[in-house]
Protein backbone atom coordinates (compact mmCIF):
# COMPACT_ATOMS: atom_id res chain seq x y z
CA UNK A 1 -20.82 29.86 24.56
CA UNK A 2 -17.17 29.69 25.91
CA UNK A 3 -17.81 25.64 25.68
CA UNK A 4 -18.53 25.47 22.49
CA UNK A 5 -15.67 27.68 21.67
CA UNK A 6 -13.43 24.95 23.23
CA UNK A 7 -15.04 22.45 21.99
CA UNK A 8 -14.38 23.54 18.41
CA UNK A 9 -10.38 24.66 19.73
CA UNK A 10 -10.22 20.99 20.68
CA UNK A 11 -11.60 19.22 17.51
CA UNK A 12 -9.05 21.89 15.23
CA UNK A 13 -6.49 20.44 17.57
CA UNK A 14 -6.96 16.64 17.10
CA UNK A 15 -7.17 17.08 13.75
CA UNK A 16 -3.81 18.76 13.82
CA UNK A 17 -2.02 15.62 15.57
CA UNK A 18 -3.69 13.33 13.43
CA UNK A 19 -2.38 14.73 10.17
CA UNK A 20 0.86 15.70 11.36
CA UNK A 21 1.11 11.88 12.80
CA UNK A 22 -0.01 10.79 9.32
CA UNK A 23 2.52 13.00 7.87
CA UNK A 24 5.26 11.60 9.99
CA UNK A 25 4.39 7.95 9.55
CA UNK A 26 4.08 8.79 5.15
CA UNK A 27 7.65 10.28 5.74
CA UNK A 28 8.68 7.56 7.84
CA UNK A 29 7.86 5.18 5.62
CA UNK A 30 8.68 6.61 2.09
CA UNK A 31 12.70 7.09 3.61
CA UNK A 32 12.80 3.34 5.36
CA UNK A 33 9.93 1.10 3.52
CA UNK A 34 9.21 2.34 0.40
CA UNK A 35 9.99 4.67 -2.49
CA UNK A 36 9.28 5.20 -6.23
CA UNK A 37 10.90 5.12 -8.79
CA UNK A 38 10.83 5.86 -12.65
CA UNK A 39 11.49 3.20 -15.37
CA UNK A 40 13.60 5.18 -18.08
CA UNK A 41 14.60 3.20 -21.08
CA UNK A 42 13.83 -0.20 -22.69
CA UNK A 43 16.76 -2.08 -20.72
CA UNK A 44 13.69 -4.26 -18.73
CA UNK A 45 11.70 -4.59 -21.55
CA UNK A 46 8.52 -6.13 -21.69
CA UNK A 47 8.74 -6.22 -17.86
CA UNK A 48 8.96 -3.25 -16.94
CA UNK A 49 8.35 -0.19 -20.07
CA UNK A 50 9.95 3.25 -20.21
CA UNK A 51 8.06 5.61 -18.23
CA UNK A 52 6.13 3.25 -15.73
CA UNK A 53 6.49 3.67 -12.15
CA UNK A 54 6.96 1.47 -9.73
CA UNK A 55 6.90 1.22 -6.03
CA UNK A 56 10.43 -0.77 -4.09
CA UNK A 57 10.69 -1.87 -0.85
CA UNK A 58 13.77 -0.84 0.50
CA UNK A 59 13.47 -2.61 4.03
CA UNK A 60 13.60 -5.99 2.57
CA UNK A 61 17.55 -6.09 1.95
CA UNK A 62 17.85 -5.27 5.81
CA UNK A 63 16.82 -9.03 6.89
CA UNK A 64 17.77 -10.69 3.36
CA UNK A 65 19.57 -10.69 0.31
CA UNK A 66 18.65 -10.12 -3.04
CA UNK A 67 17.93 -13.38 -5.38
CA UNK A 68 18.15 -14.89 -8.43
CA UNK A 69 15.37 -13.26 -10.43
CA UNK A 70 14.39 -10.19 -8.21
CA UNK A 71 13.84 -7.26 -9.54
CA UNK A 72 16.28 -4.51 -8.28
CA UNK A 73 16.85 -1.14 -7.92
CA UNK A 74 20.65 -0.20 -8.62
CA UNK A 75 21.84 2.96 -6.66
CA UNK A 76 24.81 4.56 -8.94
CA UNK A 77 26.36 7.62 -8.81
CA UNK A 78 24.75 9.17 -12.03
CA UNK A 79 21.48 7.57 -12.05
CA UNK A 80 19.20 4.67 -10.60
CA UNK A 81 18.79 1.51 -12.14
CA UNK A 82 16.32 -1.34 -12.36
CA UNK A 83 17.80 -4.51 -13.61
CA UNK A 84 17.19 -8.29 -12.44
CA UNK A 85 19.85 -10.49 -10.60
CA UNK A 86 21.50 -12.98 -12.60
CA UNK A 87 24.41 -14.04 -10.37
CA UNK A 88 24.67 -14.56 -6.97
CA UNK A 89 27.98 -13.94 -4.76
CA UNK A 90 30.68 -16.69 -5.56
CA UNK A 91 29.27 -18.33 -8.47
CA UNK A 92 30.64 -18.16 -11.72
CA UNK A 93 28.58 -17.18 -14.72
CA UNK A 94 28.91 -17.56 -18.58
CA UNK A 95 26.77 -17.32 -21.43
CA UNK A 96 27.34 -19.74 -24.41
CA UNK A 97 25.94 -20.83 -27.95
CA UNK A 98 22.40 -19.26 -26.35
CA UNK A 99 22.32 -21.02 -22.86
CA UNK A 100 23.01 -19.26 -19.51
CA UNK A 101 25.69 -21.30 -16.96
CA UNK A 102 25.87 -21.13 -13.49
CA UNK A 103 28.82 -22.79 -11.96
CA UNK A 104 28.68 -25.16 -15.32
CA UNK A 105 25.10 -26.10 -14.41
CA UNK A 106 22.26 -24.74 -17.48
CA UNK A 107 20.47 -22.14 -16.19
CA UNK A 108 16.51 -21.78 -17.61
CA UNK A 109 15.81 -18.36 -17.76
CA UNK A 110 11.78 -18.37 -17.14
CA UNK A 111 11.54 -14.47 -16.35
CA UNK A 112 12.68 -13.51 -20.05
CA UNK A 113 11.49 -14.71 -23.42
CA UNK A 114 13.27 -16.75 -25.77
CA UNK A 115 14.16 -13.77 -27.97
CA UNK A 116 16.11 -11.95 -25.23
CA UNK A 117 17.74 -15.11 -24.61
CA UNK A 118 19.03 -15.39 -27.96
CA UNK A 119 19.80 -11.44 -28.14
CA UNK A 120 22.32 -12.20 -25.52
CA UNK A 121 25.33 -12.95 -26.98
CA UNK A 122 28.45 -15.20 -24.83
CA UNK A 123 30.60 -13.69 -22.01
CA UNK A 124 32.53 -15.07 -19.54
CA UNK A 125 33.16 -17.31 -17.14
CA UNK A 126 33.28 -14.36 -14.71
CA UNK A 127 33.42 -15.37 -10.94
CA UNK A 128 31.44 -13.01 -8.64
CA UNK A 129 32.71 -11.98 -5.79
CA UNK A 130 31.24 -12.68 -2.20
CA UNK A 131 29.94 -9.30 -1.93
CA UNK A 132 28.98 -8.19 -5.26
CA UNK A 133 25.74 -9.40 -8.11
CA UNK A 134 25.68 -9.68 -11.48
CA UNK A 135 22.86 -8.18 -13.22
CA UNK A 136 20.98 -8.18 -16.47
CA UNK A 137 18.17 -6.07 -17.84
CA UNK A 138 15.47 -8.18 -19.34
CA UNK A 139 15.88 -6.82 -22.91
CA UNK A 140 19.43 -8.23 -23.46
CA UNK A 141 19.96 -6.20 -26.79
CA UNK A 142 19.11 -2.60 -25.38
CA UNK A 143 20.65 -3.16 -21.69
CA UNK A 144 23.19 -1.69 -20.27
CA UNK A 145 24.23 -4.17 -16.97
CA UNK A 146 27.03 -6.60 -15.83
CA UNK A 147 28.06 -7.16 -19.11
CA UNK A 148 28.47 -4.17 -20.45
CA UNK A 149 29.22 -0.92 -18.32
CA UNK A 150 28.04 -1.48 -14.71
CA UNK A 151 29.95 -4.05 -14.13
CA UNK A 152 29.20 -6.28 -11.21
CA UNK A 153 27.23 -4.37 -8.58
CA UNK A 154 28.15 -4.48 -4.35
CA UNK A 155 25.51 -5.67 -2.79
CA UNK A 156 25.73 -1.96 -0.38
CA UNK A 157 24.15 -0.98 -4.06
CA UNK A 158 21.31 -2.84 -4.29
CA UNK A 159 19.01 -0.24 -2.41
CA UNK A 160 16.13 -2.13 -2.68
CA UNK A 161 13.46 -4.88 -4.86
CA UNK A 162 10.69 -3.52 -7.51
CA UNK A 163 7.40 -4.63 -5.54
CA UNK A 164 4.54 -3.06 -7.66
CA UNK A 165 3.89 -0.61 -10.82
CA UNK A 166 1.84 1.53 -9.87
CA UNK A 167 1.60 4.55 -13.18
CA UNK A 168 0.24 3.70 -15.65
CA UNK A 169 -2.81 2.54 -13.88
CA UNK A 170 -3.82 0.04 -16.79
CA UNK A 171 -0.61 -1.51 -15.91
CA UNK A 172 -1.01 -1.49 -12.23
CA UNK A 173 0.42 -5.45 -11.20
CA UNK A 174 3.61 -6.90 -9.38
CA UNK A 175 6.81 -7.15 -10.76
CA UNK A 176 7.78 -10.52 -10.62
């Protein structure tokens, strides 16, 4: 009887490491890997919609920068953002007569459509500095970015890159 007793004392007991482990590793990786986050707004519309979540990846920014066209999540001191790089450290960006320049060279923007494009009216040139983004949300008429309150964003900002949405599940897909 007393074996049995120990037996079933044993079995309580390696299930208790195995979900605390799992707990540990789902902790682990939710603080260094991955988080969620809530879309609020129409600022990366059709992208991304207001009230879909998606999933970043926050360890990707510790072995590489963020580029043109990624998808990225904005720490601020009131709120989050999502908003997609436009501007890379040191170039020089302007918008003119509907046509994005980088460094003087036409820029074709194949992540928006050619509504937003013309919803985005001329700025610049502004020169980025080495350590710093400029960002634009993919509804140019509703966003609030680079151009128009953030301001360019330190790349110590950028906490991480929009992977997946995961809520609504009829929308589940990458971000790209």
């Amino acid at each position: 009887m007393n074996k049995r007793k120990d037996k079933k004392k044993n079995e309580w007991l390696e299930w208790g490491k195995a979900i605390f482990i799992a707990v540990v590793i789902g902790l682990l990786l939710q603080t260094f890997v991955f988080a969620t986050s809530v879309v609020e707004g129409e600022s990366m519309d059709p992208t991304l919609k207001n009230g879909e979540r998606v999933i970043f990846n926050k360890f990707i920014y510790l072995f590489d920068v963020p580029d043109r066209g990624d998808i990225v999540i904005i720490q601020h001191p009131t709120k989050n953002y999502v908003k997609r790089v436009i501007g890379l450290p040191g170039e020089t960006i302007e918008m003119n007569d509907h046509m994005l320049y980088i460094d003087d060279e036409p820029l074709k923007q194949s992540f928006i459509e050619e509504e937003a494009i013309n919803n985005t009216g001329n700025f610049g040139p502004i020169h980025i500095p080495e350590d710093s983004y400029f960002v634009m949300g993919d509804n140019r008429a509703k966003s609030r970015d680079s151009r128009n309150g953030l301001g360019l964003i330190k790349e110590n900002d950028i906490i991480g890159r929009s992977e997946f949405i995961y809520y609504p599940f009829d929308q589940w897909g990458m971000t790209r």
